[in-house]
Protein backbone atom coordinates (compact mmCIF):
# COMPACT_ATOMS: atom_id res chain seq x y z
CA UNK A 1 0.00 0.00 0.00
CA UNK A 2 1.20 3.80 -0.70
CA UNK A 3 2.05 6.23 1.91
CA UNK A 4 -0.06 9.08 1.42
CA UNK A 5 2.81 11.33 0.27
CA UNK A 6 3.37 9.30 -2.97
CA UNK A 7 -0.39 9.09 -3.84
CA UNK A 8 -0.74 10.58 -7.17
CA UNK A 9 -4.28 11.68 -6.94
CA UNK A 10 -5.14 14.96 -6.04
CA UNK A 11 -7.27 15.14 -2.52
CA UNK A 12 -10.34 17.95 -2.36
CA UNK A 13 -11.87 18.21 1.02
CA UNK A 14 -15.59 18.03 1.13
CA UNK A 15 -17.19 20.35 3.44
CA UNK A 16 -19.17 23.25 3.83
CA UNK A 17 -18.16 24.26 7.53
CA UNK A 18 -16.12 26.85 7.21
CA UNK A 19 -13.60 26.39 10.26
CA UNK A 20 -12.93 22.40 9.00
CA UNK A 21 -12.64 24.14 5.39
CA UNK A 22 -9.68 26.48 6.70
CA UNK A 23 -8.12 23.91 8.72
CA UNK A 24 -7.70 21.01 5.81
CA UNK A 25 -7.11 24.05 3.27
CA UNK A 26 -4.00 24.57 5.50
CA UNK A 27 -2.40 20.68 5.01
CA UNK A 28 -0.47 20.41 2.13
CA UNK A 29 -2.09 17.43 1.11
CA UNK A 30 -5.50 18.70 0.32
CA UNK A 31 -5.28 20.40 -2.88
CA UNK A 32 -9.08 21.89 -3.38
CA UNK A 33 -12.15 21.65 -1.84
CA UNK A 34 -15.12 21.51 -2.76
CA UNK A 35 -18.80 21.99 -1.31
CA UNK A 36 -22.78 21.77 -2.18
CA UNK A 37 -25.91 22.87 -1.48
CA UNK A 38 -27.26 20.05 0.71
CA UNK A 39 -23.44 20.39 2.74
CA UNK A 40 -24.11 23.80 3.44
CA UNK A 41 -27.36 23.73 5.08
CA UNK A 42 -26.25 20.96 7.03
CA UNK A 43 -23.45 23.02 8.36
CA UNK A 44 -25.89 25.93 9.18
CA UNK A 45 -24.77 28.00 6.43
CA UNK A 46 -27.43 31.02 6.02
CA UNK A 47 -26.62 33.27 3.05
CA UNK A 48 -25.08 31.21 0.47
CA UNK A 49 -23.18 34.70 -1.27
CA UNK A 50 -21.81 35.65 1.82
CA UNK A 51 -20.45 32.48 3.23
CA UNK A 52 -18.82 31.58 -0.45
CA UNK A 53 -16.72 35.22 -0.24
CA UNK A 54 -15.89 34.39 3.37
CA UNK A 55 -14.47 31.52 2.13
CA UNK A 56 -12.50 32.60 -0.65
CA UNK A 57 -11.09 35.79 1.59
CA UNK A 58 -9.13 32.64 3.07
CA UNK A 59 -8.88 30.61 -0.21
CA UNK A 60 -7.32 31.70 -3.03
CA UNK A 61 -4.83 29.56 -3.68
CA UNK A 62 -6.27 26.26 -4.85
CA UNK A 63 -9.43 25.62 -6.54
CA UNK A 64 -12.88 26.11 -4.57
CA UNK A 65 -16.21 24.75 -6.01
CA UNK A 66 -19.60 26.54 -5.89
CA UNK A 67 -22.59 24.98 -7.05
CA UNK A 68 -25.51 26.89 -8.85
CA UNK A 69 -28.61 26.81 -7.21
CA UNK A 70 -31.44 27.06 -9.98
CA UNK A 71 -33.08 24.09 -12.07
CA UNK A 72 -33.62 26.01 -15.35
CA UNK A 73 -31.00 27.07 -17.49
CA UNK A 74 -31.42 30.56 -17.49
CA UNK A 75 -30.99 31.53 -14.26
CA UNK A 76 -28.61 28.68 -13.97
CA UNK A 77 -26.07 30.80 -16.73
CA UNK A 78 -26.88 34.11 -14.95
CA UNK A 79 -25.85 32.26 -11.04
CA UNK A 80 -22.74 30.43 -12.86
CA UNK A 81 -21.33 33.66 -14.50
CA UNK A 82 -21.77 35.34 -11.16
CA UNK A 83 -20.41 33.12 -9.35
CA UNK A 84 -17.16 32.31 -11.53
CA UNK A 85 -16.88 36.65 -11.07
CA UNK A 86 -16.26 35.83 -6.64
CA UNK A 87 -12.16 34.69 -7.87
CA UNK A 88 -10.09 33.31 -10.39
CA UNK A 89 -9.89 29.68 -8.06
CA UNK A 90 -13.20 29.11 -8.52
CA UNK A 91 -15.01 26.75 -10.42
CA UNK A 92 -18.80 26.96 -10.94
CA UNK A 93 -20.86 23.14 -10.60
CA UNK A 94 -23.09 22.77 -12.51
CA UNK A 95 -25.60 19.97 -12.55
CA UNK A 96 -25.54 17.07 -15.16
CA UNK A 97 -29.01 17.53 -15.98
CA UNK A 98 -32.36 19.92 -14.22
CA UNK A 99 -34.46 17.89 -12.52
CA UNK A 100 -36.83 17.37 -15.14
CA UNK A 101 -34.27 15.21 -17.03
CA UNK A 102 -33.59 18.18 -19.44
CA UNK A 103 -29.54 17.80 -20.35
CA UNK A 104 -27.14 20.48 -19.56
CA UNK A 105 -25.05 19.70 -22.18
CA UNK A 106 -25.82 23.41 -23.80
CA UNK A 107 -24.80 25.63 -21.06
CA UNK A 108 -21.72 23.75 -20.27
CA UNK A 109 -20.76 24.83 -23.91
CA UNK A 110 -21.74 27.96 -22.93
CA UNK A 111 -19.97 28.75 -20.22
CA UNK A 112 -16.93 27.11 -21.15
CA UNK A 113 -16.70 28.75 -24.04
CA UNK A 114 -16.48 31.49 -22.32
CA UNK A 115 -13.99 30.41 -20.36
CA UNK A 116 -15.94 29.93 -16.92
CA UNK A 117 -14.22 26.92 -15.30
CA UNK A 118 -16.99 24.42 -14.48
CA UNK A 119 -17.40 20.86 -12.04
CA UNK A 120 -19.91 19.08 -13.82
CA UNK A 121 -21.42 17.61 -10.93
CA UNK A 122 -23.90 14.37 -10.19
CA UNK A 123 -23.07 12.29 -13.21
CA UNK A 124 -23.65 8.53 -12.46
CA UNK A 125 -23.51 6.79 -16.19
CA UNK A 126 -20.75 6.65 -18.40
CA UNK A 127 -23.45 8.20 -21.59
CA UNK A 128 -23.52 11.52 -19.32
CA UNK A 129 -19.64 11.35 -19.39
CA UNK A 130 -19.37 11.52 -23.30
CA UNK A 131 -22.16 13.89 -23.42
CA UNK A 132 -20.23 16.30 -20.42
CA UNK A 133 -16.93 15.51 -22.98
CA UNK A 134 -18.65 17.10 -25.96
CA UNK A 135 -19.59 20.07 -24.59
CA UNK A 136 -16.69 21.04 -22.73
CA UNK A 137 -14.03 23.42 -24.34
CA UNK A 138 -10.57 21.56 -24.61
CA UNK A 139 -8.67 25.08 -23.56
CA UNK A 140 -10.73 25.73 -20.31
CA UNK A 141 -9.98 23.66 -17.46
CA UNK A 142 -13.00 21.56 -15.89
CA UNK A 143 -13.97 19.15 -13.22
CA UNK A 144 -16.14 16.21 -14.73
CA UNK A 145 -17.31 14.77 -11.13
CA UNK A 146 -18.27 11.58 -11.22
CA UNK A 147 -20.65 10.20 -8.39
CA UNK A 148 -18.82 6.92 -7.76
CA UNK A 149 -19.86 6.66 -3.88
CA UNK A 150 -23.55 6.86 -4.74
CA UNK A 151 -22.56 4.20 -7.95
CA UNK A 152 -21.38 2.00 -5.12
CA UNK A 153 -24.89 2.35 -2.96
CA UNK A 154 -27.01 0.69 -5.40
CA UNK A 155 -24.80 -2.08 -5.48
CA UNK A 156 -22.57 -1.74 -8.45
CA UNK A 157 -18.89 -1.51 -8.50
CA UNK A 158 -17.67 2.01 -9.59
CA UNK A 159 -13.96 0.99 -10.41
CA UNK A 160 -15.01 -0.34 -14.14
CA UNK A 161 -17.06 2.20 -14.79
CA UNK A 162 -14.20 5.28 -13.11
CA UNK A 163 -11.19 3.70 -15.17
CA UNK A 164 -13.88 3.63 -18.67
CA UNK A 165 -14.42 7.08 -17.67
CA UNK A 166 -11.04 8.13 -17.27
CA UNK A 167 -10.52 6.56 -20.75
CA UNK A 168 -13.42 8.87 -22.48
CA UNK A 169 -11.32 11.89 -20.93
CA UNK A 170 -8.31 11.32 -22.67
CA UNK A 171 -8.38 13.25 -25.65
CA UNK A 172 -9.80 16.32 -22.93
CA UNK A 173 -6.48 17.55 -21.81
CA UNK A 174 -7.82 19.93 -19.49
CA UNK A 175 -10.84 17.78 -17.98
CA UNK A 176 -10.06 15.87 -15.01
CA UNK A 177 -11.98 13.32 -13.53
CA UNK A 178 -12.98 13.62 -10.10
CA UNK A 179 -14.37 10.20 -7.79
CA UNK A 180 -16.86 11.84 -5.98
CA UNK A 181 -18.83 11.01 -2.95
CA UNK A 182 -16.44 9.19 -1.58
CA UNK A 183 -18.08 6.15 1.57
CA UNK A 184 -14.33 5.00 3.10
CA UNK A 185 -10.67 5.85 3.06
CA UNK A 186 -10.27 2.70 0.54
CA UNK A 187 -11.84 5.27 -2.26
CA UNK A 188 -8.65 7.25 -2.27
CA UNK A 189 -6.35 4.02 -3.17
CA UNK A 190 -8.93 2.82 -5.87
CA UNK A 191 -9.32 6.49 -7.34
CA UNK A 192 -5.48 6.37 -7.27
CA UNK A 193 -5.46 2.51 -8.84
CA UNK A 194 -6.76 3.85 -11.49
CA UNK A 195 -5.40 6.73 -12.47
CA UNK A 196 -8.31 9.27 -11.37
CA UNK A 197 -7.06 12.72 -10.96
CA UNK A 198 -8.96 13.70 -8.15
CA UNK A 199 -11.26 12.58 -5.51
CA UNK A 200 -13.33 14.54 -3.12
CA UNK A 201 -13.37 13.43 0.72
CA UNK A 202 -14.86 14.80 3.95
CA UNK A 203 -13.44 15.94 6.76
CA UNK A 204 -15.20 12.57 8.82
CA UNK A 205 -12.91 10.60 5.94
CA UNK A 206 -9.66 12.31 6.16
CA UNK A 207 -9.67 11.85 10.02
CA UNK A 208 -8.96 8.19 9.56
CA UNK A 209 -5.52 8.65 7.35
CA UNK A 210 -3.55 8.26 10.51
CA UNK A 211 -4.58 4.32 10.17
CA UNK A 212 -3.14 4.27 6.86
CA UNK A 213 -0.39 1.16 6.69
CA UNK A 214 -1.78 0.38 10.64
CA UNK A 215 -0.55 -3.35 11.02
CA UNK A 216 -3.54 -5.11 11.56
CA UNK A 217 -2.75 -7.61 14.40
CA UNK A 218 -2.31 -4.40 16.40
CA UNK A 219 -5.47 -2.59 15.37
CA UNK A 220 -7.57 -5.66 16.00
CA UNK A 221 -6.10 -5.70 20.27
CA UNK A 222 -6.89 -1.78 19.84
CA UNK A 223 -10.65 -2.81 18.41
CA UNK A 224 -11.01 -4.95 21.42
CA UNK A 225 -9.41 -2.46 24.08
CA UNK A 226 -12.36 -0.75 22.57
CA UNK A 227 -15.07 -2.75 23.32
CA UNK A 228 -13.89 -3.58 26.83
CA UNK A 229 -13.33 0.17 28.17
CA UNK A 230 -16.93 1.27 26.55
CA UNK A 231 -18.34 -1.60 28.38
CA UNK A 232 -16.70 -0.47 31.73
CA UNK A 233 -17.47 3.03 31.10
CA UNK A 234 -20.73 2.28 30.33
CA UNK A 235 -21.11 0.64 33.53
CA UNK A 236 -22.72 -2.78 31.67
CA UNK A 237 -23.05 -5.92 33.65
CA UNK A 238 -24.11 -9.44 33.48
């Protein structure tokens, strides 16, 4: 198994509260971060705007996603070009589809084209990952995020399916492929396996790489010491 210093995928941390964000930001490891919607009311977060330039008065040194928040492409371009105006680290998610089913394939073109740097976010098949691939310009750099934890939830193996991705991207010099959702510190050695460029992973995640190359006869008397001081603590008794 690798050390973590001579892992060649790039580590994002996944977060949305703002004093985690600033403390991974500040390890040399993590190399981006990135955040959502859903993250950021779960952290509290009350004015999106405001929290996202809080963030990047701290942050302007490696890339920072922000995710639009409308479902129809209109206001989706006006939210994307606004938000890739907050700093030149930024790069502007945008979904893989509304959620009517209706393809975003046109305002990735869009924006790209315009050189807005996007994280095409929520893709799940590998016919989203060609369409994302056509619509992206080759000179502006982009995030294509694929959503291999949630692959992995239904029951189906997201390796294959990352390293065919991966493939697809090939001819997209500037397009890197990003494992996202990430379930276990395994994801970051499979991500790496294959060749991914980057993987996103929260701050609950990245609190276990201390346990990387733990010899296991060791951590399984640690398990145990475990089980046998909670049950003391807890005062249990038969």
């Amino acid at each position: 198994m690798k050390a973590l210093e001579q892992l060649e995928i790039k580590i994002f941390a996944d977060g949305a509260d703002l004093a985690s964000m600033l403390e991974l930001y500040a390890r040399p490891y993590i190399k981006g971060l990135t955040t959502n919607p859903t993250l950021m009311r779960k952290a509290g977060v009350a004015n999106y705007r405001a929290f996202a330039r809080e963030v990047l008065t701290h942050i302007a040194d490696k890339p920072v996603s922000f995710e639009v928040l409308a479902d129809d492409l209109q206001t989706m371009e006006r939210q994307a070009l606004e938000i890739a105006s907050w700093a030149d680290n930024v790069f502007v998610k945008i979904p893989v589809s509304t959620t009517r089913g209706e393809s975003c394939r046109g305002l990735i073109q869009r924006l790209t084209q315009r050189r807005v740097k996007v994280n095409v976010t929520a893709i799940m098949t590998l016919a989203q990952v060609r369409e994302v691939r056509m619509a992206l310009n080759p000179g502006t750099p982009s995030f294509v995020s694929v959503f291999a934890g949630r692959i992995a939830d239904t029951g189906v193996d997201p390796v294959p399916m990352m390293a065919q991705a991966l493939e697809l991207l090939r001819d997209a010099p500037r397009a890197q492929l990003m494992w996202a959702s990430s379930r276990e510190l395994l994801n970051i050695f499979q991500a790496d396996s294959i060749g991914c460029h980057v993987i996103t992973v929260t701050a609950d995640i990245l609190r276990k790489l201390p346990l990387i190359g733990s010899e296991l006869t060791q951590f399984s008397l640690e398990t145990v010491k475990m089980f046998v001081d909670d049950a003391r603590d807890a005062g249990f008794s038969l």
